[in-house]
C-alpha atoms as a PDB file:
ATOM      1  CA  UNK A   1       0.000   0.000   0.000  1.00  0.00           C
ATOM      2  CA  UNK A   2       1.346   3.319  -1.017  1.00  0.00           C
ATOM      3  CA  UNK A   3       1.060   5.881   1.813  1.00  0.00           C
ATOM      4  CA  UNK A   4       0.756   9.431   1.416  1.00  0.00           C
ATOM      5  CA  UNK A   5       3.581  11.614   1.970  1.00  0.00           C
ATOM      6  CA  UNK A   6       3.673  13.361   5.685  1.00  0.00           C
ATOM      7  CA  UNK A   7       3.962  17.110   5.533  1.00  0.00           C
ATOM      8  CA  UNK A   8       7.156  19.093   6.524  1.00  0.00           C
ATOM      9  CA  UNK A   9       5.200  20.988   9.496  1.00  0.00           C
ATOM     10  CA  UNK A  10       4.561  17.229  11.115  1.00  0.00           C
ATOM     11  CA  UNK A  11       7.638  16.020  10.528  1.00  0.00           C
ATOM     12  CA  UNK A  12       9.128  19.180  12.008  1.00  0.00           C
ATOM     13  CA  UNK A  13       6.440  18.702  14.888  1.00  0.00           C
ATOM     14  CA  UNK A  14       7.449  15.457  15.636  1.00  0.00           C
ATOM     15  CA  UNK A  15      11.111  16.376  15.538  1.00  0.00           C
ATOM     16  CA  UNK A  16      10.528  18.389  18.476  1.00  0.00           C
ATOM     17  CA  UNK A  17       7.642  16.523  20.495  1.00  0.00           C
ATOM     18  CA  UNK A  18       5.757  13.497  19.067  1.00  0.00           C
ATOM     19  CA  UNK A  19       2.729  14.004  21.634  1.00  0.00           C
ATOM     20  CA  UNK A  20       2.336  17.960  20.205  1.00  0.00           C
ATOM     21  CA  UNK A  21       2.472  16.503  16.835  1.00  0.00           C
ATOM     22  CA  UNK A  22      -0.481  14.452  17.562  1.00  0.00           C
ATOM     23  CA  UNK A  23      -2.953  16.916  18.930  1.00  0.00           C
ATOM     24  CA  UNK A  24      -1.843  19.205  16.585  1.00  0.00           C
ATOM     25  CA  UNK A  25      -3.041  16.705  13.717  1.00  0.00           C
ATOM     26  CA  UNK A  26      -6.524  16.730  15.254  1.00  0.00           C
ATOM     27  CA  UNK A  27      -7.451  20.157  15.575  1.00  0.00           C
ATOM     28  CA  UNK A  28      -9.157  21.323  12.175  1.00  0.00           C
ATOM     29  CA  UNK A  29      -6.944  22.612   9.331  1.00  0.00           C
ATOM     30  CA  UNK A  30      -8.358  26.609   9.559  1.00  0.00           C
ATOM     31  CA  UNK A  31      -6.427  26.076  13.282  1.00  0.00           C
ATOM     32  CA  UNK A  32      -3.418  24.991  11.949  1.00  0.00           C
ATOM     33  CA  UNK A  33      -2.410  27.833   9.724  1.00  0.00           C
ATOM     34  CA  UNK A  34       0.097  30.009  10.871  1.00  0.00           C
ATOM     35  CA  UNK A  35      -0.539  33.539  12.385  1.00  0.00           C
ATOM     36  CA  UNK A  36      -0.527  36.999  10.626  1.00  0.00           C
ATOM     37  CA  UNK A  37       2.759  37.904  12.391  1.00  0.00           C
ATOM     38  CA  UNK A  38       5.091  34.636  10.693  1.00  0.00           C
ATOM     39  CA  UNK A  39       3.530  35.995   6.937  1.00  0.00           C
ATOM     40  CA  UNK A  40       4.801  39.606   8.318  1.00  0.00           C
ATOM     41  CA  UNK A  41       8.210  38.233   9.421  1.00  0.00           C
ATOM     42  CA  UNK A  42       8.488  36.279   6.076  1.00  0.00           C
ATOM     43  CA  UNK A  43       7.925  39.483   3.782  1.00  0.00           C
ATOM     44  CA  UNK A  44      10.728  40.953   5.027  1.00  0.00           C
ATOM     45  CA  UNK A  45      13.208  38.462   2.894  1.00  0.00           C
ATOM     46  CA  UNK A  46      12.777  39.795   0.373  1.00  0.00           C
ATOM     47  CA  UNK A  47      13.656  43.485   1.519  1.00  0.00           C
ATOM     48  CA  UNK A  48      16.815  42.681   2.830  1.00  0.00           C
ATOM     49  CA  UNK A  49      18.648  45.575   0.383  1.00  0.00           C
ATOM     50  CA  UNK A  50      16.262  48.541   0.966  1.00  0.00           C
ATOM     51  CA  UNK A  51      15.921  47.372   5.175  1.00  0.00           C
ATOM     52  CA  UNK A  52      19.859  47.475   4.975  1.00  0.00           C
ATOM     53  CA  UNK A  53      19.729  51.584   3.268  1.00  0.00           C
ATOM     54  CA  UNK A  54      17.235  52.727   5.383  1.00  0.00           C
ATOM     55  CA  UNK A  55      17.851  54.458   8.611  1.00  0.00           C
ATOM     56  CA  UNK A  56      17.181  52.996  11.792  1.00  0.00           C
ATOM     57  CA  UNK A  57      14.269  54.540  12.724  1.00  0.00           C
ATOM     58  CA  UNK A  58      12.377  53.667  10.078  1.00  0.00           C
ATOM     59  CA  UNK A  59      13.800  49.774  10.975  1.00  0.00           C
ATOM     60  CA  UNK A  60      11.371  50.871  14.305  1.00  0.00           C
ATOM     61  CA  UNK A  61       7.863  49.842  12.398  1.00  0.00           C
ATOM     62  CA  UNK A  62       9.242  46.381  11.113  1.00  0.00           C
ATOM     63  CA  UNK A  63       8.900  43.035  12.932  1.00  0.00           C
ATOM     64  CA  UNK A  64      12.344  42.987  13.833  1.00  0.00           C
ATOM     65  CA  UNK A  65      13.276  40.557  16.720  1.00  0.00           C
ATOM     66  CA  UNK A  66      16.446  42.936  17.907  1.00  0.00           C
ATOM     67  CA  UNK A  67      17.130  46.642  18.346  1.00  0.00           C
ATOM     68  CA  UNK A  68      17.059  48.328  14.915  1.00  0.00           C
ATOM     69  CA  UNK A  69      21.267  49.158  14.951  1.00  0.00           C
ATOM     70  CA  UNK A  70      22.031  45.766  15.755  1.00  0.00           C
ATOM     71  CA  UNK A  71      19.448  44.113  13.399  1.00  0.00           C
ATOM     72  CA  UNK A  72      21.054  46.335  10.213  1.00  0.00           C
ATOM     73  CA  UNK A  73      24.357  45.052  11.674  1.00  0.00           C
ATOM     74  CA  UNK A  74      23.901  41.861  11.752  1.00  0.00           C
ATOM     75  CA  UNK A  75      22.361  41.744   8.216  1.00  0.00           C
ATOM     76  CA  UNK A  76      25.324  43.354   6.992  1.00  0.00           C
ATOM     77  CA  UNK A  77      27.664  41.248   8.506  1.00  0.00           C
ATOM     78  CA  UNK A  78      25.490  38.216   7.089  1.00  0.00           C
ATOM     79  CA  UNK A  79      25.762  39.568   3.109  1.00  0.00           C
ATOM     80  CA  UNK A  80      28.980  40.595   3.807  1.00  0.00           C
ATOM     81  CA  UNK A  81      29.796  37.059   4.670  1.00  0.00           C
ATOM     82  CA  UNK A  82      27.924  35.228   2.320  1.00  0.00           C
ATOM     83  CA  UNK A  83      29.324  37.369  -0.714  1.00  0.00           C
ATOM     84  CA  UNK A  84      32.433  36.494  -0.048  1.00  0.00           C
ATOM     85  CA  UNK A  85      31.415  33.081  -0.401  1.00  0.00           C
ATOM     86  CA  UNK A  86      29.853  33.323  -3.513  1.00  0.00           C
ATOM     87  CA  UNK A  87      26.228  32.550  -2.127  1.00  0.00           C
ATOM     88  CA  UNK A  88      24.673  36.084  -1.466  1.00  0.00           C
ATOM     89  CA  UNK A  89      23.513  37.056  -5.174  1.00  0.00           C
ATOM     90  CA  UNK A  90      22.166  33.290  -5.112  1.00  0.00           C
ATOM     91  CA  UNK A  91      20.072  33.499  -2.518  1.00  0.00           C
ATOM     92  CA  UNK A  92      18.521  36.827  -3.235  1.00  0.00           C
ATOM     93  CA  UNK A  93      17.915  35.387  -6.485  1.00  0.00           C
ATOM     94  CA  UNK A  94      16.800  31.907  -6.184  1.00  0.00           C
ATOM     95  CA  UNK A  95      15.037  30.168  -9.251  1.00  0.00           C
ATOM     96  CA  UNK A  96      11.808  29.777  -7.469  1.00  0.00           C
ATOM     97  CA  UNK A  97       9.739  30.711  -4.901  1.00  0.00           C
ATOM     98  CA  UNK A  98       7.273  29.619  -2.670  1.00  0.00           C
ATOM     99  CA  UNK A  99       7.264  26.268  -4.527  1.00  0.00           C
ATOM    100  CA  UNK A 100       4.823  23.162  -2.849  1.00  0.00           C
ATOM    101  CA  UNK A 101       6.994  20.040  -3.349  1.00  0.00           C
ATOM    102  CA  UNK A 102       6.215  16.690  -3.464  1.00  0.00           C
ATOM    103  CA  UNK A 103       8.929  13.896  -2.516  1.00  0.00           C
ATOM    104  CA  UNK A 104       8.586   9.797  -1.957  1.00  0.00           C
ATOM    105  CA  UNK A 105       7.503  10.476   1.752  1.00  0.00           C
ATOM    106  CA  UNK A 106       6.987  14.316   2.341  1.00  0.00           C
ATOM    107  CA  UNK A 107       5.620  17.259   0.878  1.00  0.00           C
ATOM    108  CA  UNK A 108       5.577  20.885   1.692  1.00  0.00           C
ATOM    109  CA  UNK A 109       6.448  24.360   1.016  1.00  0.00           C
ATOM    110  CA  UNK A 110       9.841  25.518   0.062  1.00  0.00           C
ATOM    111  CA  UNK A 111      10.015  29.148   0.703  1.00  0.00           C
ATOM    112  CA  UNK A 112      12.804  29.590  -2.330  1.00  0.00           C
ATOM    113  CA  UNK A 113      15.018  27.099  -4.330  1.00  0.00           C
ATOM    114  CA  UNK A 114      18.329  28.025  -5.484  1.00  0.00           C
ATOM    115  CA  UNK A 115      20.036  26.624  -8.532  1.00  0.00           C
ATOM    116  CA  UNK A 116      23.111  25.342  -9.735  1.00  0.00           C
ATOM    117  CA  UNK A 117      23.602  23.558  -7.161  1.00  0.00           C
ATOM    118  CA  UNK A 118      19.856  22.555  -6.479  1.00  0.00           C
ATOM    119  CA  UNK A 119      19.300  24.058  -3.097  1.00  0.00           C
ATOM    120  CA  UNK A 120      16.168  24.736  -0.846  1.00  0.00           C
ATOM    121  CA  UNK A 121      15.742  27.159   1.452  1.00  0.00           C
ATOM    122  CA  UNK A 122      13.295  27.617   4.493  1.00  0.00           C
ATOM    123  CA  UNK A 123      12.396  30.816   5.863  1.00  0.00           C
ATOM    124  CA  UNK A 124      11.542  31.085   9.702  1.00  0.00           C
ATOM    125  CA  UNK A 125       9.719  33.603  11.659  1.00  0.00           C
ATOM    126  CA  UNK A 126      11.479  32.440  14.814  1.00  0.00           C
ATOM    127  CA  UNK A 127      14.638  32.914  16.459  1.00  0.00           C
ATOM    128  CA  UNK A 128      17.859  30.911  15.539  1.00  0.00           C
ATOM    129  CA  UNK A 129      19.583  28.873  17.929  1.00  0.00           C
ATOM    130  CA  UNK A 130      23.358  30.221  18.964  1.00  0.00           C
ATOM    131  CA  UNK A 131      25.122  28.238  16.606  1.00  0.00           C
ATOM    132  CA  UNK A 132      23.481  26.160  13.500  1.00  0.00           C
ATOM    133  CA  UNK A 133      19.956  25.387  13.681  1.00  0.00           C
ATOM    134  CA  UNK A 134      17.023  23.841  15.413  1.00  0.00           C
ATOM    135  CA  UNK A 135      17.170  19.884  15.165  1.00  0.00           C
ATOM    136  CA  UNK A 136      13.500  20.107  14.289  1.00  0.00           C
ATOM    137  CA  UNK A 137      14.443  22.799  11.755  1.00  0.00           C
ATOM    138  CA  UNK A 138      16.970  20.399  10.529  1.00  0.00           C
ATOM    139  CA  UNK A 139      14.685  17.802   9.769  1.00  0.00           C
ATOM    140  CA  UNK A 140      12.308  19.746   7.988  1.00  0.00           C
ATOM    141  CA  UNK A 141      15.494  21.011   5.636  1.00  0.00           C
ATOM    142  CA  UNK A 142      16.121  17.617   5.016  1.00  0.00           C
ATOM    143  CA  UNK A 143      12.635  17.054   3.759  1.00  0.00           C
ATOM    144  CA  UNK A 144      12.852  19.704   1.943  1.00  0.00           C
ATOM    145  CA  UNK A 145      16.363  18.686   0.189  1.00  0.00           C
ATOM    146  CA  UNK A 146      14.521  15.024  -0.045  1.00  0.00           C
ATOM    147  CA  UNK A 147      11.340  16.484  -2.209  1.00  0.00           C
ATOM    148  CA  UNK A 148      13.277  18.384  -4.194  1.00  0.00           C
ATOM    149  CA  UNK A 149      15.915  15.990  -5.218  1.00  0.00           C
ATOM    150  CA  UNK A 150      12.587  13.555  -5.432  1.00  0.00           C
ATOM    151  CA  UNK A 151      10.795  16.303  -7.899  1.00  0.00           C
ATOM    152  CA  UNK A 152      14.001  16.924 -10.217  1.00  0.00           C
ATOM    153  CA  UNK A 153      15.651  13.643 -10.221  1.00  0.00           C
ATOM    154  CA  UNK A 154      18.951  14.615  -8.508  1.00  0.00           C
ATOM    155  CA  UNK A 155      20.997  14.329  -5.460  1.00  0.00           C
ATOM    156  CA  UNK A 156      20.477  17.514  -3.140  1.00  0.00           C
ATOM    157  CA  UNK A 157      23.508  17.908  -0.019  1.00  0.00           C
ATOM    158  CA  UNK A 158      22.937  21.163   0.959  1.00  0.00           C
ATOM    159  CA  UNK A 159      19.676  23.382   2.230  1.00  0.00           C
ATOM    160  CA  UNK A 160      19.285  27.009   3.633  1.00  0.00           C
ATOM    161  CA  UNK A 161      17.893  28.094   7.118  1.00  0.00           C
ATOM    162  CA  UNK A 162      16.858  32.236   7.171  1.00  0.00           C
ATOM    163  CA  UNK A 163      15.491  34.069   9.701  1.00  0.00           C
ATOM    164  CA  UNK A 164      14.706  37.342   8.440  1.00  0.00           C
ATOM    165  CA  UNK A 165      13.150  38.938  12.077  1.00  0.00           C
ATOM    166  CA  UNK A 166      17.146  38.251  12.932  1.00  0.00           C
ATOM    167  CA  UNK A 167      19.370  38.755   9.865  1.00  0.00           C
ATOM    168  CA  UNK A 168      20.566  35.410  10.115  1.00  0.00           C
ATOM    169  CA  UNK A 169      21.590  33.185   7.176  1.00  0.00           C
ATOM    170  CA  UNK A 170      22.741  29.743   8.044  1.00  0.00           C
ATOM    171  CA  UNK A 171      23.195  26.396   5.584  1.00  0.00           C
ATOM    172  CA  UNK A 172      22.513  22.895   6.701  1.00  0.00           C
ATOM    173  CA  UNK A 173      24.701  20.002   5.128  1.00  0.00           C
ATOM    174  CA  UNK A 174      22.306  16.828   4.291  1.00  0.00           C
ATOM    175  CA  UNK A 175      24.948  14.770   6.736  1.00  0.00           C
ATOM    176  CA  UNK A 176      24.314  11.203   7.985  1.00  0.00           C
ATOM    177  CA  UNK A 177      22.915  12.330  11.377  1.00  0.00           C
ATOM    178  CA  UNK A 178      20.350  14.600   9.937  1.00  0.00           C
ATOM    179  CA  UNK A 179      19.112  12.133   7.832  1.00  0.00           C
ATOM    180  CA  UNK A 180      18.799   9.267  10.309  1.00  0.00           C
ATOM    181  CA  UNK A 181      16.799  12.342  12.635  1.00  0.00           C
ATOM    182  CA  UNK A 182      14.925  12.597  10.068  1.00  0.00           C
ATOM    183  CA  UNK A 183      13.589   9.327   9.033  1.00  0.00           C
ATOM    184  CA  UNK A 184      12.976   8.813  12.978  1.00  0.00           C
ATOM    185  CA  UNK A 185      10.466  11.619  12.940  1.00  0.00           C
ATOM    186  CA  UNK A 186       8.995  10.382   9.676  1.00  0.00           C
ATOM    187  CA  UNK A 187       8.255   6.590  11.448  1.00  0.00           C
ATOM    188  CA  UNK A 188       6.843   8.705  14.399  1.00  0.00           C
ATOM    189  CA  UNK A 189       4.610  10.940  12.481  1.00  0.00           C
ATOM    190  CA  UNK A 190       3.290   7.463  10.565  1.00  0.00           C
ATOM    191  CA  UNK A 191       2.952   5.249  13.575  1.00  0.00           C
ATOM    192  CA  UNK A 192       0.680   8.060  15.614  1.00  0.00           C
ATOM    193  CA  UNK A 193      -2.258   6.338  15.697  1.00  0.00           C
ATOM    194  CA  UNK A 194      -2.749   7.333  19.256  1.00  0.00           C
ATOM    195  CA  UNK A 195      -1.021   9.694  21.986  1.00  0.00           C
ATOM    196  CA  UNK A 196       2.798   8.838  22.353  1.00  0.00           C
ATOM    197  CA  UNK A 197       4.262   9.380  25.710  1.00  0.00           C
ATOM    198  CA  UNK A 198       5.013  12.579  27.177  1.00  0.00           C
ATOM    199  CA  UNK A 199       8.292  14.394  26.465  1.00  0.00           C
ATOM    200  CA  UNK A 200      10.646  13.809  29.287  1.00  0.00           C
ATOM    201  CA  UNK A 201      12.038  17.249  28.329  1.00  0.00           C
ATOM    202  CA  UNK A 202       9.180  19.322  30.399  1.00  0.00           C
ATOM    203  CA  UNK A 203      10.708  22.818  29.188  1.00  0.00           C
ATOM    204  CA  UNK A 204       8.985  22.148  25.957  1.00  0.00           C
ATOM    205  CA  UNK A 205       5.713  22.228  27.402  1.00  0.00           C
ATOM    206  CA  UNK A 206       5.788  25.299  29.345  1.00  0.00           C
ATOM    207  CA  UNK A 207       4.954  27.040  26.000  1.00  0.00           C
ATOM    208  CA  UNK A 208       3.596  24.031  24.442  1.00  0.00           C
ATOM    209  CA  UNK A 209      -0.489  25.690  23.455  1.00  0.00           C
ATOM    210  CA  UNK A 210      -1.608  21.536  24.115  1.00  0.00           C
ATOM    211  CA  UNK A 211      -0.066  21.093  27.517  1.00  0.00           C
ATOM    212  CA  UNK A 212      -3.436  21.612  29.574  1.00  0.00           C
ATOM    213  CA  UNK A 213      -4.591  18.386  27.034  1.00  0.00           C
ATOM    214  CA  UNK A 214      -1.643  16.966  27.806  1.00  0.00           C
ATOM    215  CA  UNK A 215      -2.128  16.577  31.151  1.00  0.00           C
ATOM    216  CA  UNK A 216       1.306  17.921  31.850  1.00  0.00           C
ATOM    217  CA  UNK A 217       1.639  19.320  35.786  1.00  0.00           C
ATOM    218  CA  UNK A 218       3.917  22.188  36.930  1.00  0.00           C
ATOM    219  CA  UNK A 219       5.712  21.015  39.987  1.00  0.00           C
ATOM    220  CA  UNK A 220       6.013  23.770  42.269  1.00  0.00           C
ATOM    221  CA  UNK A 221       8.922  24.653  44.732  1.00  0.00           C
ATOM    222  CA  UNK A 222       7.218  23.554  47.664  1.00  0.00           C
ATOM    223  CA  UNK A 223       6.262  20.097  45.701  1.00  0.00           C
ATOM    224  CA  UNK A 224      10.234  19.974  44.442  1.00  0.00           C
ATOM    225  CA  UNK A 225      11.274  20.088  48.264  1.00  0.00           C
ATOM    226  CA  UNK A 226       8.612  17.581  49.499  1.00  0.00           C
ATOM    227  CA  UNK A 227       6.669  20.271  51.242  1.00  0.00           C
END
């Protein structure tokens, strides 16, 4: 039997909690779309040039994540890096946009793909980690690199991670151990045919929208000391 292919937002989902992946596949599909603010953050990709010429005051309106000086710094000091790579012109250029891609076992959106090499690239409205990227972020680069090589018929080792709230640009190799974090999250997305257990990681849930589902408990101080 041929079984549908799981989308990037559950396999990301799953990356990061199994249990939130779950609920979040029963609540109806108007609830699952993102909010107003991650469109927002997303537009401002493709600005990047005229947010780096203008002044910082008028950086004050935008839905930058960091003061307006330090966000037109950073950006610079991200093209500055990436041109003398090569890979700036390329990714302000890619050869597609918001493309929906279709691979053996996942499908999604691909904010931009790049070309020569074939390269995807995601675009986040969150924050980046301190160095490289979310491991739930990874896998859902890897199913985007997966589609796309699926799509075009060709090997794909590379994919792009942006978050444009932060001018921050980093690439994610297609290594070993993304791939076998990946295809863990894809049997966990397909073998939810009820609540896994809970996360053992409990700082997950404190922001986690399900956790009153859940059936997650705070432990308080006075619980902590036996009190």
């Amino acid at each position: 039997m041929t079984r549908s292919p799981v989308s990037f937002s559950d396999l990301r989902t799953a990356a990061y909690c199994p249990r939130k992946c779950y609920y979040q596949q029963r609540l109806p599909a108007e609830e699952r779309e993102p909010p107003p603010e991650v469109d927002a953050i997303r537009a401002l990709e493709p600005r990047y040039e005229s947010l780096l010429s203008a002044p910082p005051g008028d950086l004050e309106d935008e839905p930058i994540a960091v003061p307006s000086v330090r966000y037109r710094d950073r950006l610079a000091a991200t093209r500055d890096r990436l041109a003398e790579s090569g890979q700036w012109d390329r990714l302000r250029d890619p050869r597609d946009r918001d493309v929906f891609a279709t691979g053996r076992h996942c499908r999604g959106i691909v904010h931009k793909v790049l070309s020569d090499p074939l390269e995807p690239v995601l675009v986040s409205s969150g924050e980046p980690p301190e160095n490289g990227v979310w491991e739930s972020q990874s896998v859902q680069a890897v199913a985007a690199a997966k589609a796309i090589a699926w799509e075009h018929e060709t090997s794909v080792e590379r994919a792009w991670l942006e978050y444009p709230a932060h001018g921050v640009i980093r690439s994610v190799d297609m290594t070993t151990r993304r791939k076998a974090t990946y295809r863990s999250a894809l049997r966990a997305v397909r073998e939810l045919d009820g609540p896994p257990p809970r996360t053992t990681n409990r700082s997950k849930c404190e922001s986690c929208e399900f956790a009153a589902e859940c059936g997650v408990k705070t432990r308080t101080l006075r619980s902590l000391l036996g009190l």
